[in-house]
Protein backbone atom coordinates (compact mmCIF):
# COMPACT_ATOMS: atom_id res chain seq x y z
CA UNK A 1 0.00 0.00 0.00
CA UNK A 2 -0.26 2.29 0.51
CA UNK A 3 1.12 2.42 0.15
CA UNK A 4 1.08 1.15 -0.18
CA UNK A 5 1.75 0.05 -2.24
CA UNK A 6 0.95 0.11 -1.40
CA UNK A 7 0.35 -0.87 -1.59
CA UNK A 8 7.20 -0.52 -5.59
CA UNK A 9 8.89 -3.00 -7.58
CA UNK A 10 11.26 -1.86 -10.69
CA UNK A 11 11.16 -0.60 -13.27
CA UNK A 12 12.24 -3.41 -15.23
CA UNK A 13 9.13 -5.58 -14.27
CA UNK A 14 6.87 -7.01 -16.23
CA UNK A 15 4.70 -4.22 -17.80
CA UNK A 16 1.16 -4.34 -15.80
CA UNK A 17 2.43 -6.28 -12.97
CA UNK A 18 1.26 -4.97 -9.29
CA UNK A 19 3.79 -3.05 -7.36
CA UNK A 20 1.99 -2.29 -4.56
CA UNK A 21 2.50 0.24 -2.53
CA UNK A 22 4.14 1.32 -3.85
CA UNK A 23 5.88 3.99 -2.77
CA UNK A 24 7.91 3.95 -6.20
CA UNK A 25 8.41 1.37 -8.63
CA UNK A 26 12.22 1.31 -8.50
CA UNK A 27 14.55 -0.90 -6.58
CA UNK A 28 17.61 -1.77 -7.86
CA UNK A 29 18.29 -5.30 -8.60
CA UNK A 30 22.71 -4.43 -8.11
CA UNK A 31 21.60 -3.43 -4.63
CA UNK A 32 23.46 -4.86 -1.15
CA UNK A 33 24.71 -7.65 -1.09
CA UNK A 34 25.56 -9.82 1.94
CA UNK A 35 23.42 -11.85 4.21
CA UNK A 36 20.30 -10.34 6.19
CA UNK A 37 19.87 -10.37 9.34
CA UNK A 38 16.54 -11.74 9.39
CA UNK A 39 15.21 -14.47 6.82
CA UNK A 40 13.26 -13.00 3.52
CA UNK A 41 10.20 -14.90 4.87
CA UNK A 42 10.42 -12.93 8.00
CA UNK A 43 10.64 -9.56 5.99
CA UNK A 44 7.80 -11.03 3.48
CA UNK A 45 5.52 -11.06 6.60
CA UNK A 46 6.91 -7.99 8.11
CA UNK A 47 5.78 -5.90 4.53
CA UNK A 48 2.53 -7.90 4.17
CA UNK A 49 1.69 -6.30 7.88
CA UNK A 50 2.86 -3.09 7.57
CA UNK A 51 0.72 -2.29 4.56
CA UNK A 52 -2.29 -4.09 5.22
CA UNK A 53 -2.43 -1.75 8.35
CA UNK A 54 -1.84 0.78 6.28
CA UNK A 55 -5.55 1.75 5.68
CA UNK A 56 -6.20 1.55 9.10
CA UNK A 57 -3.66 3.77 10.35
CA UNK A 58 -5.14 6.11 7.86
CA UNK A 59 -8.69 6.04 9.17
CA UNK A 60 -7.07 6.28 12.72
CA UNK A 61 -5.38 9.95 11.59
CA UNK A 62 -8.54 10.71 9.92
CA UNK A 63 -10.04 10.94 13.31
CA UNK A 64 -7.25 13.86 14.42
CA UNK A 65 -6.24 15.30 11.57
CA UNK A 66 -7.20 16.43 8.22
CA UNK A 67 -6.82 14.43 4.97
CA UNK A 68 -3.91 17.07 3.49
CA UNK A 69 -2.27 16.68 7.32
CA UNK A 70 -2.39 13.01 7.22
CA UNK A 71 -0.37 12.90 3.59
CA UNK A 72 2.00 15.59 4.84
CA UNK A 73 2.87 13.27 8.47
CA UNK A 74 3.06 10.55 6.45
CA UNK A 75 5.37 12.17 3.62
CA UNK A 76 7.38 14.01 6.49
CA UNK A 77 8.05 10.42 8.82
CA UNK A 78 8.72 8.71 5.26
CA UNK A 79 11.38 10.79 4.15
CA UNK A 80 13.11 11.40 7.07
CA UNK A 81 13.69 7.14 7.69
CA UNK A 82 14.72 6.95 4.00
CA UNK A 83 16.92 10.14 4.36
CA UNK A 84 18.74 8.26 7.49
CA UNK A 85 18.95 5.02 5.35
CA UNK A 86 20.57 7.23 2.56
CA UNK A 87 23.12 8.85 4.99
CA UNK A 88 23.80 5.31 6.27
CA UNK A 89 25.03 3.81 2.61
CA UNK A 90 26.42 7.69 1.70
CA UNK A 91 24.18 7.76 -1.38
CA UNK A 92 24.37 10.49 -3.80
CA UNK A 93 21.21 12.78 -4.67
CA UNK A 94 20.27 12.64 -8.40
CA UNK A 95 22.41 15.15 -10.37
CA UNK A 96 20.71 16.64 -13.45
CA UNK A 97 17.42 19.02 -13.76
CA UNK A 98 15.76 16.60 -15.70
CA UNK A 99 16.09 13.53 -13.37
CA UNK A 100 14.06 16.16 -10.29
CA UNK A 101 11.65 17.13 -13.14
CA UNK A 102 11.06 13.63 -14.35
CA UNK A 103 10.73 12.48 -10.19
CA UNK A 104 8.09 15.84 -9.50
CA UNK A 105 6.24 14.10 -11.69
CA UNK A 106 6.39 10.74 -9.81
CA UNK A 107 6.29 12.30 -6.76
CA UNK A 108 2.78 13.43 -7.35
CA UNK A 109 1.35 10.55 -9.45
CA UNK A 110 2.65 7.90 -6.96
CA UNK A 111 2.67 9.43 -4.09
CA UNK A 112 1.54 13.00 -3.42
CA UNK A 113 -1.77 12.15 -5.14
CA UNK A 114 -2.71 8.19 -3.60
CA UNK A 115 -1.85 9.27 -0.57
CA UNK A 116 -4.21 12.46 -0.55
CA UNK A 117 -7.09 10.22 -1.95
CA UNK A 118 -7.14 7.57 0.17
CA UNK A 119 -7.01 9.79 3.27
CA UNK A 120 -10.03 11.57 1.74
CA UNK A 121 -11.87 8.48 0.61
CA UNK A 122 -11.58 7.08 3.93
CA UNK A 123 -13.89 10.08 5.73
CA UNK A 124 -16.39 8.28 4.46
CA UNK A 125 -15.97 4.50 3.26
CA UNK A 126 -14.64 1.81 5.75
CA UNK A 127 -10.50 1.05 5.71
CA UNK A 128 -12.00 -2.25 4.37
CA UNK A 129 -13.10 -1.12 1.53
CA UNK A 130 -10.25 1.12 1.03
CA UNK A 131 -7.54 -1.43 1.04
CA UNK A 132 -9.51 -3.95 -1.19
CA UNK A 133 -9.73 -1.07 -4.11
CA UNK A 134 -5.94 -0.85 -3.64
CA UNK A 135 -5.58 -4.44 -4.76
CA UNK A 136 -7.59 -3.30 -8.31
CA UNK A 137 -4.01 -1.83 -8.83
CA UNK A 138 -2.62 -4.49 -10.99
CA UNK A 139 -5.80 -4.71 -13.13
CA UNK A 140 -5.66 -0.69 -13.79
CA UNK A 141 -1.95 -1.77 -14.39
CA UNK A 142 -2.66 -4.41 -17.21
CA UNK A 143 -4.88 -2.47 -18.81
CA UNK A 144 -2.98 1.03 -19.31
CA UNK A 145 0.29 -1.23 -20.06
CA UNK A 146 -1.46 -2.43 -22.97
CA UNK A 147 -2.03 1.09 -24.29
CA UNK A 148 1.25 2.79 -23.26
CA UNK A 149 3.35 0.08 -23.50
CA UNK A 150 4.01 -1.25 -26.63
CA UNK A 151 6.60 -4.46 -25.79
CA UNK A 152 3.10 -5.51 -23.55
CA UNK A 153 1.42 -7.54 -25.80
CA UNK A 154 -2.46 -8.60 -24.63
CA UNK A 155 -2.55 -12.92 -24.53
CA UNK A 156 -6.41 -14.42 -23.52
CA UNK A 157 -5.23 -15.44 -19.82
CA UNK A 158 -4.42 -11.81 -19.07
CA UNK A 159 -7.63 -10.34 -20.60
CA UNK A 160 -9.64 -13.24 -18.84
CA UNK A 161 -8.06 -11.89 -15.76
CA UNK A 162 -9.18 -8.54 -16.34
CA UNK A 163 -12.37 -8.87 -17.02
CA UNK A 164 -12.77 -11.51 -13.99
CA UNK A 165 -11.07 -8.50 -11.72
CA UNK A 166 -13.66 -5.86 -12.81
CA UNK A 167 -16.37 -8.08 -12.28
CA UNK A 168 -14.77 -9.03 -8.76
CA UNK A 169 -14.73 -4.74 -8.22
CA UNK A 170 -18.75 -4.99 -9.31
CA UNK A 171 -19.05 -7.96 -6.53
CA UNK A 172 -17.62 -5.66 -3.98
CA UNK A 173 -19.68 -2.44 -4.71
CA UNK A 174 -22.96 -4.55 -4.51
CA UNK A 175 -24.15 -3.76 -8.38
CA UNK A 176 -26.98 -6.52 -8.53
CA UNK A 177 -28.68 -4.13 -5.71
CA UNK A 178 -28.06 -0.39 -7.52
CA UNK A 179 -24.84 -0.17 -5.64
CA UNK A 180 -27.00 0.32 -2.10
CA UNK A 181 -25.56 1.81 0.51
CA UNK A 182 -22.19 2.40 -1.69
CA UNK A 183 -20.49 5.88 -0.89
CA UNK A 184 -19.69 6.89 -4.37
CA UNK A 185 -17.09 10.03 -3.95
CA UNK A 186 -15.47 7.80 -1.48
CA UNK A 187 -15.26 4.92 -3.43
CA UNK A 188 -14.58 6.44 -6.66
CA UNK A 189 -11.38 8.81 -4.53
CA UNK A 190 -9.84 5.05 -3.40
CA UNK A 191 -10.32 3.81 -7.39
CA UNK A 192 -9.00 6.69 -8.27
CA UNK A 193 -5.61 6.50 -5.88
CA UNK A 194 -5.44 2.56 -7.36
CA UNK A 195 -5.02 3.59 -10.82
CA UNK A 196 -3.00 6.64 -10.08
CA UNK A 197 -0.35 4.07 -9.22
CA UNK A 198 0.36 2.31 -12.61
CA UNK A 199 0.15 5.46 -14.43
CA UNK A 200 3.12 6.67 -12.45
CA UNK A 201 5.26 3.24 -12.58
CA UNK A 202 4.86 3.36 -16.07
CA UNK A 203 6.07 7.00 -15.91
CA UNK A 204 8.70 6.08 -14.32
CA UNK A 205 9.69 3.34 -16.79
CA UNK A 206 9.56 5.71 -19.37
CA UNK A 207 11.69 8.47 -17.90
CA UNK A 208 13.76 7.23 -15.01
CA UNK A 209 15.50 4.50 -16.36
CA UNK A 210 19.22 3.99 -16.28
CA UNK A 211 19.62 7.29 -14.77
CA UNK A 212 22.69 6.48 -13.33
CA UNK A 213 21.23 7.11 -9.26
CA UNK A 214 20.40 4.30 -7.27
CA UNK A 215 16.57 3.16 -6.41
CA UNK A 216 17.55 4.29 -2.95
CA UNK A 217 18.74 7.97 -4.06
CA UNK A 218 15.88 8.25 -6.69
CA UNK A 219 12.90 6.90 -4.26
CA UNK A 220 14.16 9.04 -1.53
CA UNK A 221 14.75 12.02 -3.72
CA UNK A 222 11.02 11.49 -4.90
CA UNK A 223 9.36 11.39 -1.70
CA UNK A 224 11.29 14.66 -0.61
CA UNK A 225 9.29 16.17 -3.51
CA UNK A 226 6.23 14.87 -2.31
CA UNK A 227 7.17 15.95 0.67
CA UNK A 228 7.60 19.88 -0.82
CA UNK A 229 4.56 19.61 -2.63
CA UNK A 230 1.54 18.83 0.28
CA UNK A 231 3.91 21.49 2.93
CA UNK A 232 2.69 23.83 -0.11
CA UNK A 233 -0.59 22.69 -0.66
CA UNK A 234 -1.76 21.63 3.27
CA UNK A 235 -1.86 25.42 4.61
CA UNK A 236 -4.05 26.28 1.42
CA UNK A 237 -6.70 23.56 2.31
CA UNK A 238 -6.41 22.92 5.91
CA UNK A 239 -6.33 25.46 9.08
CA UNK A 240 -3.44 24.34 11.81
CA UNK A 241 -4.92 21.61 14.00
CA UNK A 242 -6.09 22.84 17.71
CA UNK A 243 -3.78 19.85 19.23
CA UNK A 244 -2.04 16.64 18.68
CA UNK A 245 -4.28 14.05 19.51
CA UNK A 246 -2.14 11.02 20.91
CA UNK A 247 -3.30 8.00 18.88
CA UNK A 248 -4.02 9.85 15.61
CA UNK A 249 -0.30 11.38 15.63
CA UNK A 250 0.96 8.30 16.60
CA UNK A 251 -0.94 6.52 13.52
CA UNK A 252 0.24 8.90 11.43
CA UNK A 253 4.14 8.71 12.18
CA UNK A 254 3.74 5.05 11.94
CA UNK A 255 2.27 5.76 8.63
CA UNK A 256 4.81 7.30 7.43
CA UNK A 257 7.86 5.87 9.34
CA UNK A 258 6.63 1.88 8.35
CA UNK A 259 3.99 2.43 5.63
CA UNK A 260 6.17 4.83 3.58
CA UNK A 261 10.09 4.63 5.41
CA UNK A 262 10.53 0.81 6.03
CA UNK A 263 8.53 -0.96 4.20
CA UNK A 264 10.25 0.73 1.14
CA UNK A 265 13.61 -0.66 2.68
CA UNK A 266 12.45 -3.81 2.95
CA UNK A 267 10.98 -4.18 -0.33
CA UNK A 268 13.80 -3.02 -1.49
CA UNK A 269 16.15 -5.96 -0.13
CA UNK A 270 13.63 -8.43 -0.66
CA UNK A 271 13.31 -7.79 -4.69
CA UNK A 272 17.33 -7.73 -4.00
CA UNK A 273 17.31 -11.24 -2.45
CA UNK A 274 14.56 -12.60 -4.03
CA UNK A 275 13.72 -11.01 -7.07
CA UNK A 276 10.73 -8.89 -8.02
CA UNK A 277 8.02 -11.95 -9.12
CA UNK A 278 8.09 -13.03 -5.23
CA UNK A 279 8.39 -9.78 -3.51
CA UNK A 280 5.38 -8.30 -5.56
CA UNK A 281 3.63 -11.44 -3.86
CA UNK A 282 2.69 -9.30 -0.92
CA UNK A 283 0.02 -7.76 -2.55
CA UNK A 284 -2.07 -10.32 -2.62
CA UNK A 285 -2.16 -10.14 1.09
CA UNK A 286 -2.60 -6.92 1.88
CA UNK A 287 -6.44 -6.85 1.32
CA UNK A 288 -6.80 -9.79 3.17
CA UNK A 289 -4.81 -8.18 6.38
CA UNK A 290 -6.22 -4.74 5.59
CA UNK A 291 -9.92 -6.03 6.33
CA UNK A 292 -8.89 -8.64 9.15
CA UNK A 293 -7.35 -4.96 10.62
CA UNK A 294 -10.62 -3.07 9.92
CA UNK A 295 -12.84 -6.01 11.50
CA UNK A 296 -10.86 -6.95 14.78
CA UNK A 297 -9.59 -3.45 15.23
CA UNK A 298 -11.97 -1.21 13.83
CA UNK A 299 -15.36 -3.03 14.24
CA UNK A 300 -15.95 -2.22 10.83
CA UNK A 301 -18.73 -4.30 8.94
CA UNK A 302 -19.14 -6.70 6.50
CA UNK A 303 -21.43 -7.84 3.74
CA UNK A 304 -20.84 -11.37 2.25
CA UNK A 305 -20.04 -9.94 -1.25
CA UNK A 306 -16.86 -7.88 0.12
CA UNK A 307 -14.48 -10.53 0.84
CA UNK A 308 -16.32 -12.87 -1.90
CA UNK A 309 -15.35 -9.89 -4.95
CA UNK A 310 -12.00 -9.08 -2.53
CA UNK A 311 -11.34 -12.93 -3.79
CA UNK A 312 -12.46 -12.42 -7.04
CA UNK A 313 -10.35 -9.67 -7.55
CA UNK A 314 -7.11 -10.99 -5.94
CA UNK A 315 -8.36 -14.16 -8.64
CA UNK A 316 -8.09 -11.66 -12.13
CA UNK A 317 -5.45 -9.34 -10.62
CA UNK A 318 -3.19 -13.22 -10.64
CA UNK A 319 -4.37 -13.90 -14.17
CA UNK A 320 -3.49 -10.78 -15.10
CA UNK A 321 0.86 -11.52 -13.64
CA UNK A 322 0.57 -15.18 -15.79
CA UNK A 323 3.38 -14.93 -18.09
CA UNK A 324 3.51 -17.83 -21.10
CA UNK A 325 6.46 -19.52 -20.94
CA UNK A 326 7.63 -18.56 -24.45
CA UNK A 327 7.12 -15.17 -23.39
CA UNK A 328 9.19 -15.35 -19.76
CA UNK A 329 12.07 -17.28 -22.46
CA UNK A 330 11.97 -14.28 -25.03
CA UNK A 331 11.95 -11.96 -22.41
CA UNK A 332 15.41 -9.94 -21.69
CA UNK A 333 16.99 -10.00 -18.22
CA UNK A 334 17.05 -6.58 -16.07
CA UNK A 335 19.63 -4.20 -17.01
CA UNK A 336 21.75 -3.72 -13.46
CA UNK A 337 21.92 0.22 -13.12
CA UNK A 338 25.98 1.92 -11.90
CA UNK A 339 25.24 3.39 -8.68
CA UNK A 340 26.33 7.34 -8.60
């Protein structure tokens, strides 16, 4: 997730594929080497937590703080754990103009913009609901890929997948009864964050690419600027909040600090240990933990059809990954990028 992925992978995935939470979809394959401390497993679980609580950490600041606030905590706790990692390893910031340009952009689209949406959406639709629209990521993904991306070519599995995931999204919202009881401007702001993800990974594959800066440098770099861009736009929006409620703020930092800081890190090792087809595995669990959250924590509701179309979408969203044989044969190795 949100998060983010969440609720990213690289940039030399497979076009379409889900890169959740993305905070942004580079990591960089030449990354550390060495043994981890803890076993990939271990971190697996760790990332599957920390962004299936994602949406309800959100709905917790929701209750303190404004939706602009919440992005700008999160943004803020984000950048400053990434900044530390980056003083840690002594990377290098991103040198030219058009490399901060090119990460604005991706700043906003994957970041800035999700971020802001889901904290709005989630006034008024339950963190359940919230986190299983984030996992209609990888269909938005297949679909634009085929458009934007012309190396993606469209094979029957993958459109059978799509069309299974959309009618999974129909399951959820309840269609057979006119969509009763659905919040649309909620709804439509989470759907909305979900596809503003794959637009900016495939952004990023377009511009970003063998820049010659880390994923480290160029993630943290980006969520700086996103950082820059809600300080200007929060005081425009939002008044200053009368206090700092304890378990809002606290939701928030985490937010930020493990949703947004962390879990970034430890995506980023685990695509380095494990390669990105596994890693992006977590997002397939990350509706199921964001509604367990909402339910046991939250005392949100359910309806049967949620968690039936949540299944039905995690279904087409895994149709949608299948790669042919022939195709993962033809298909070129990633290009390792020179660290700066």
């Amino acid at each position: 997730m949100s998060a983010p992925p969440a609720p990213g992978t690289p940039a030399t995935a497979t076009p379409g594929t889900k890169q959740t939470a993305p905070v942004s979809p580079l990591a960089d394959p030449a990354g550390p080497t060495g043994r981890p401390a803890l076993d990939w497993r271990l971190r697996f679980a760790a990332l599957s937590l920390i962004w299936g609580f994602s949406f309800l950490l959100i709905k917790v600041g929701t209750h303190g703080y404004a939706p602009f606030q919440v992005t700008l905590g999160r943004l803020l706790s984000g950048t400053a754990v990434l900044a530390l990692a980056m003083a840690v390893k002594r990377e290098r910031l991103p040198r030219t103009a058009r490399t901060w340009g090119h990460l604005t952009v991706a700043a906003f689209l994957l970041n800035a913009l999700p971020f802001s949406l889901f904290a709005y959406a989630e006034l008024t639709i339950p963190s359940t609901l919230a986190g299983i629209c984030n996992a209609t990521s990888p269909l938005w993904g297949m679909a634009l890929s085929l458009v934007a991306l012309s190396e993606d070519r469209p094979t029957r599995r993958r459109v059978a997948g799509l069309g299974l995931g959309f009618l999974g999204v129909l399951t959820v919202l309840g269609a057979w009864q006119g969509f009763s009881g659905l919040d649309f401007s909620g709804t439509a702001m989470a759907l909305l964050a979900s596809l503003s993800y794959p637009v900016g990974w495939i952004y990023v594959r377009r511009t970003l690419a063998g820049t010659g800066s880390s994923a480290l440098s160029l993630t943290g770099s980006q969520l700086f600027l996103g950082t820059v861009q809600l300080a200007l736009v929060t005081p425009l929006f939002t008044s200053a909040p009368d206090g700092f409620p304890l378990w809002p703020t606290l939701s928030v930092v985490a937010l930020g600090a493990l949703g947004t800081g962390l879990a970034v890190l430890l995506q980023y090792g685990l695509v380095t240990e494990v390669g990105p087809t596994t890693a992006q595995m977590v997002t397939y669990f990350i509706p199921v933990i964001a509604t367990a959250a909402g339910v046991a924590v939250l005392g949100e509701q359910l309806s049967w059809n949620t968690p039936v179309g949540a299944l039905v979408v995690l279904a087409g969203a895994a149709l949608t990954q299948n790669r042919s044989r022939a195709t993962e044969a033809r298909a070129p190795g990633p290009r390792r990028r020179e660290r700066s």
